[in-house]
N, C-alpha and C. Protein backbone atom coordinates (compact mmCIF):
# COMPACT_ATOMS: atom_id res chain seq x y z
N UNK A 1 61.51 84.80 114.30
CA UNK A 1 61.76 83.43 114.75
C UNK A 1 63.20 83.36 115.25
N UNK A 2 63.40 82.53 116.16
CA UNK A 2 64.57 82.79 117.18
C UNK A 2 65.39 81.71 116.41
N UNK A 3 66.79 81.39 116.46
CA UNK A 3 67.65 80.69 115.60
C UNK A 3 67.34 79.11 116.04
N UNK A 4 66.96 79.18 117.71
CA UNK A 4 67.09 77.93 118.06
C UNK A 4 65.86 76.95 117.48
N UNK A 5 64.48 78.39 117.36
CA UNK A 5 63.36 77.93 116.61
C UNK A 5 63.89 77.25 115.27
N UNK A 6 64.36 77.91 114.60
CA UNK A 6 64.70 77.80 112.96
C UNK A 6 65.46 76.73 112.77
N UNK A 7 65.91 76.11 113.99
CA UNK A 7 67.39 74.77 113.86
C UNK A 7 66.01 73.96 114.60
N UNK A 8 65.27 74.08 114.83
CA UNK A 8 64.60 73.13 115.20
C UNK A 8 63.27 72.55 114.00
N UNK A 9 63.31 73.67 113.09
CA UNK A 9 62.29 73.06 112.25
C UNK A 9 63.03 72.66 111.47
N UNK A 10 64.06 72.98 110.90
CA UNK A 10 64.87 72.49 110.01
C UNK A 10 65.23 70.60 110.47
N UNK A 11 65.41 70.57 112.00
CA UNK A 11 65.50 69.21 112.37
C UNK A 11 64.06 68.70 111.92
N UNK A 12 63.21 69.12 112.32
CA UNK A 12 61.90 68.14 112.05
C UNK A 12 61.11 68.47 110.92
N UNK A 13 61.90 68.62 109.82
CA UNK A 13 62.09 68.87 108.38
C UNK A 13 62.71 67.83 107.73
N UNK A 14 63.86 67.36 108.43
CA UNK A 14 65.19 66.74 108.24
C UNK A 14 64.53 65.35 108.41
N UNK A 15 63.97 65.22 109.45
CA UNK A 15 63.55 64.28 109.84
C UNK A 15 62.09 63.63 109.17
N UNK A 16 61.77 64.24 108.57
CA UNK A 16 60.22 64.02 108.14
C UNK A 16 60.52 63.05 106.55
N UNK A 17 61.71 64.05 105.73
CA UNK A 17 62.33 63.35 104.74
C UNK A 17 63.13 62.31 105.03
N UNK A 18 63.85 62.08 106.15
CA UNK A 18 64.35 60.94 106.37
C UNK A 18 63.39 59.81 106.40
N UNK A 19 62.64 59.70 107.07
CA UNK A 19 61.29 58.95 107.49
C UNK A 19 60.46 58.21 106.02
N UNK A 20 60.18 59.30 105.08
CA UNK A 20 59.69 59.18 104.10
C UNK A 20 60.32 58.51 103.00
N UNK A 21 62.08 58.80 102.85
CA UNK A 21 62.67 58.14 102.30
C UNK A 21 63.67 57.07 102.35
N UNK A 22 62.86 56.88 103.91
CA UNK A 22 63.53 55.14 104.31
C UNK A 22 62.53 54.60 104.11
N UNK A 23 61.12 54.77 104.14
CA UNK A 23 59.82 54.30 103.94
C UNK A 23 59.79 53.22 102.38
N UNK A 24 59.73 54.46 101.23
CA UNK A 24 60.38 54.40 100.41
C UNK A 24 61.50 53.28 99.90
N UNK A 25 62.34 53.66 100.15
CA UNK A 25 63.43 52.95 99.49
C UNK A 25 63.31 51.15 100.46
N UNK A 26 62.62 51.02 101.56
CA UNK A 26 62.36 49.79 102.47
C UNK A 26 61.27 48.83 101.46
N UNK A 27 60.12 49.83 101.36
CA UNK A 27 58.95 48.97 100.65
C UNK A 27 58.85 48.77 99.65
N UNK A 28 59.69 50.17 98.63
CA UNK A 28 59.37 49.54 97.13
C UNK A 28 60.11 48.33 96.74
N UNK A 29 59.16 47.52 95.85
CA UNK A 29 59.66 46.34 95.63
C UNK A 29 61.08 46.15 94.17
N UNK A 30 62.24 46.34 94.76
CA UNK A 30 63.46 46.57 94.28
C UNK A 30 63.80 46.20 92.51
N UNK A 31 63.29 44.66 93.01
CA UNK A 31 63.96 43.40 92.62
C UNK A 31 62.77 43.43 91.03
N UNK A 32 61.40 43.57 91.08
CA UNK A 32 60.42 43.37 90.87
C UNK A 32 60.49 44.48 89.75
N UNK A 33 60.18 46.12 90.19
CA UNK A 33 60.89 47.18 89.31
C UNK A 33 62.04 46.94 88.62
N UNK A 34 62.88 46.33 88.74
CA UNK A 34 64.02 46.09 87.96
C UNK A 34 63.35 45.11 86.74
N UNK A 35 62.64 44.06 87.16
CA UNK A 35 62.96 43.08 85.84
C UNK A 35 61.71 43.46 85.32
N UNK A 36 60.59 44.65 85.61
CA UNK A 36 59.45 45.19 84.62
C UNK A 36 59.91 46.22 83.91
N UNK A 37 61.08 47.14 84.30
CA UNK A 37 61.92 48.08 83.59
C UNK A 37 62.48 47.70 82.59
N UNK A 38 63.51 45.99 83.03
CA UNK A 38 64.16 46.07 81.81
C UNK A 38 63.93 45.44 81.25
N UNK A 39 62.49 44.62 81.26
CA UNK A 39 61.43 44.11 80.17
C UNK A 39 61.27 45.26 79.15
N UNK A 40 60.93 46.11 79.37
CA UNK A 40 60.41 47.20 78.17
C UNK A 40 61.68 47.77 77.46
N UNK A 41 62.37 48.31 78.60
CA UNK A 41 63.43 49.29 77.93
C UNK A 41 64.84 48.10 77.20
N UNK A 42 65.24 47.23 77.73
CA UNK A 42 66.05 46.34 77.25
C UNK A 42 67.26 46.10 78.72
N UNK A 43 68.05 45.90 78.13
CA UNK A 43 69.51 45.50 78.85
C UNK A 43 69.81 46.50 79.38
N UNK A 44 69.97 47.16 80.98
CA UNK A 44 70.33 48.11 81.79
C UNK A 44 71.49 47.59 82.89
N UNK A 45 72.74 48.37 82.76
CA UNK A 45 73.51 47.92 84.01
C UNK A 45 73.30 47.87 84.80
N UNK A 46 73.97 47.19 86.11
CA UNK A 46 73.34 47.09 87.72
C UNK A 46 73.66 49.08 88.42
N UNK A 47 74.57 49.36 87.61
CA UNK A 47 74.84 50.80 87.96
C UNK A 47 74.11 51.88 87.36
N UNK A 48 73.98 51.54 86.48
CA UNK A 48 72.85 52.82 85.67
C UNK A 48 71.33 52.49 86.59
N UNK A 49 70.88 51.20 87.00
CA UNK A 49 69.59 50.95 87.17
C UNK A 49 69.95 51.75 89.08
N UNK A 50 70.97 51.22 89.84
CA UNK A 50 71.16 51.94 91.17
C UNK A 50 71.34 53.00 90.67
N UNK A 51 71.61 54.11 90.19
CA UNK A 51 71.27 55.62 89.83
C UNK A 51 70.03 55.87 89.59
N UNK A 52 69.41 55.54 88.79
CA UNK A 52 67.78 55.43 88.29
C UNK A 52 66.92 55.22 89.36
N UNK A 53 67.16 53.98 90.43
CA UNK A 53 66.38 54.42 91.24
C UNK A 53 66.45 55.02 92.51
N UNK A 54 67.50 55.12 92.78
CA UNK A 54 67.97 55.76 93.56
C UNK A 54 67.61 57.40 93.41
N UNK A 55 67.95 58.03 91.83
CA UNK A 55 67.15 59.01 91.88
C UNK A 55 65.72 59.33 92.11
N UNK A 56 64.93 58.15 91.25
CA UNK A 56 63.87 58.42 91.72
C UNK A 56 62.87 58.01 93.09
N UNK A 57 63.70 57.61 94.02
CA UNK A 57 63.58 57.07 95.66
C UNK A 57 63.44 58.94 96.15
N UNK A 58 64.51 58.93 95.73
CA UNK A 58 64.97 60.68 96.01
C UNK A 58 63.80 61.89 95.65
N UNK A 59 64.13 61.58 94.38
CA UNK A 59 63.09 62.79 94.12
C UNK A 59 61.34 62.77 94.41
N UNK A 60 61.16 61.65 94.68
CA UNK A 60 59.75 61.59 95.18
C UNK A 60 59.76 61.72 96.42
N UNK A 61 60.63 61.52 97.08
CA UNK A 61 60.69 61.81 99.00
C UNK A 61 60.84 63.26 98.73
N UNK A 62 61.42 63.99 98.13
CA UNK A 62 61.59 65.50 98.21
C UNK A 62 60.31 66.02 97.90
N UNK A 63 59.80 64.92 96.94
CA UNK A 63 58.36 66.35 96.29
C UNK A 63 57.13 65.76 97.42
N UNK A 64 57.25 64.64 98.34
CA UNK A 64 56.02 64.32 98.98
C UNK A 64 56.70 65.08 100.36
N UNK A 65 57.56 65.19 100.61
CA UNK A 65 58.03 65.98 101.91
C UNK A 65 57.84 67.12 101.82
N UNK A 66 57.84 68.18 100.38
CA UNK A 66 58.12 69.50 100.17
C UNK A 66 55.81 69.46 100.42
N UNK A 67 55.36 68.47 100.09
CA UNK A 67 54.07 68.88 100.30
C UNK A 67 52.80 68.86 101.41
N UNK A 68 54.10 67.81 102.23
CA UNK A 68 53.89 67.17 103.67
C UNK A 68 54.12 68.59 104.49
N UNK A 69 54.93 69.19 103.96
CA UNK A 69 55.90 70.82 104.84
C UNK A 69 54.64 71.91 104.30
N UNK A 70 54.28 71.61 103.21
CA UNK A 70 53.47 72.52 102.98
C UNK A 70 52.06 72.66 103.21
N UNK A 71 51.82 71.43 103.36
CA UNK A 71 50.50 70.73 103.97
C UNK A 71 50.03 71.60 105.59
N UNK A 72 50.88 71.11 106.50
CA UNK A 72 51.35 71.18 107.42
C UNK A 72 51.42 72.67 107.76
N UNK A 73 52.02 73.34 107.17
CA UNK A 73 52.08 75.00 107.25
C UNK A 73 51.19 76.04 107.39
N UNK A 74 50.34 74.85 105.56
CA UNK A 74 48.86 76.03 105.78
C UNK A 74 47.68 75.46 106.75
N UNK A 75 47.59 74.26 107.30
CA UNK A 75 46.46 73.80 108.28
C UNK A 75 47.44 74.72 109.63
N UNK A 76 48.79 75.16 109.99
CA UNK A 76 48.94 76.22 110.64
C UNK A 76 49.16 77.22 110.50
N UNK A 77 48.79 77.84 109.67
CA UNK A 77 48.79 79.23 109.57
C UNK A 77 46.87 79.24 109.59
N UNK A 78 46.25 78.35 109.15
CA UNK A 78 44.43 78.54 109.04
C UNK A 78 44.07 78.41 110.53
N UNK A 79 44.94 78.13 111.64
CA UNK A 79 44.37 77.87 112.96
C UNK A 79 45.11 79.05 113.45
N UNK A 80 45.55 79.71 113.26
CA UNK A 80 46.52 81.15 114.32
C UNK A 80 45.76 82.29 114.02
């Protein structure tokens, strides 16, 4: 694979997680998760709760992108 190939999947790699985790962080309902969270768990800062979900905005765009990439790979590699 030629470098310019390899900078180009990496862009529409880049881009697939971007997509997914503006999706994400746009629709889930912010405000709503916050006051069912700290119904159960108790009293959470406005900073601990922006880490919290912020990580988990994150880490679910990584694991649905890492399966979107992988998805994607083997329906091309089953057609070549």
């Amino acid at each position: 694979m030629t470098p310019a190939k390899q900078a180009g999947l990496w862009l529409i790699q880049f881009l697939s997680f971007l997509l997914i985790f503006s999706a994400f962080y746009l629709l889930l309902p912010e405000v709503y998760l916050f006051d069912r969270f700290s119904d159960r768990i108790g009293f959470i800062t406005e900073q601990d709760w922006n880490d919290l979900f912020m990580f988990a905005v994150l880490a679910t765009s990584v694991i649905i992108n890492t399966l979107v990439i992988f998805a994607v790979a083997t329906l091309k590699k089953g057609r070549v």
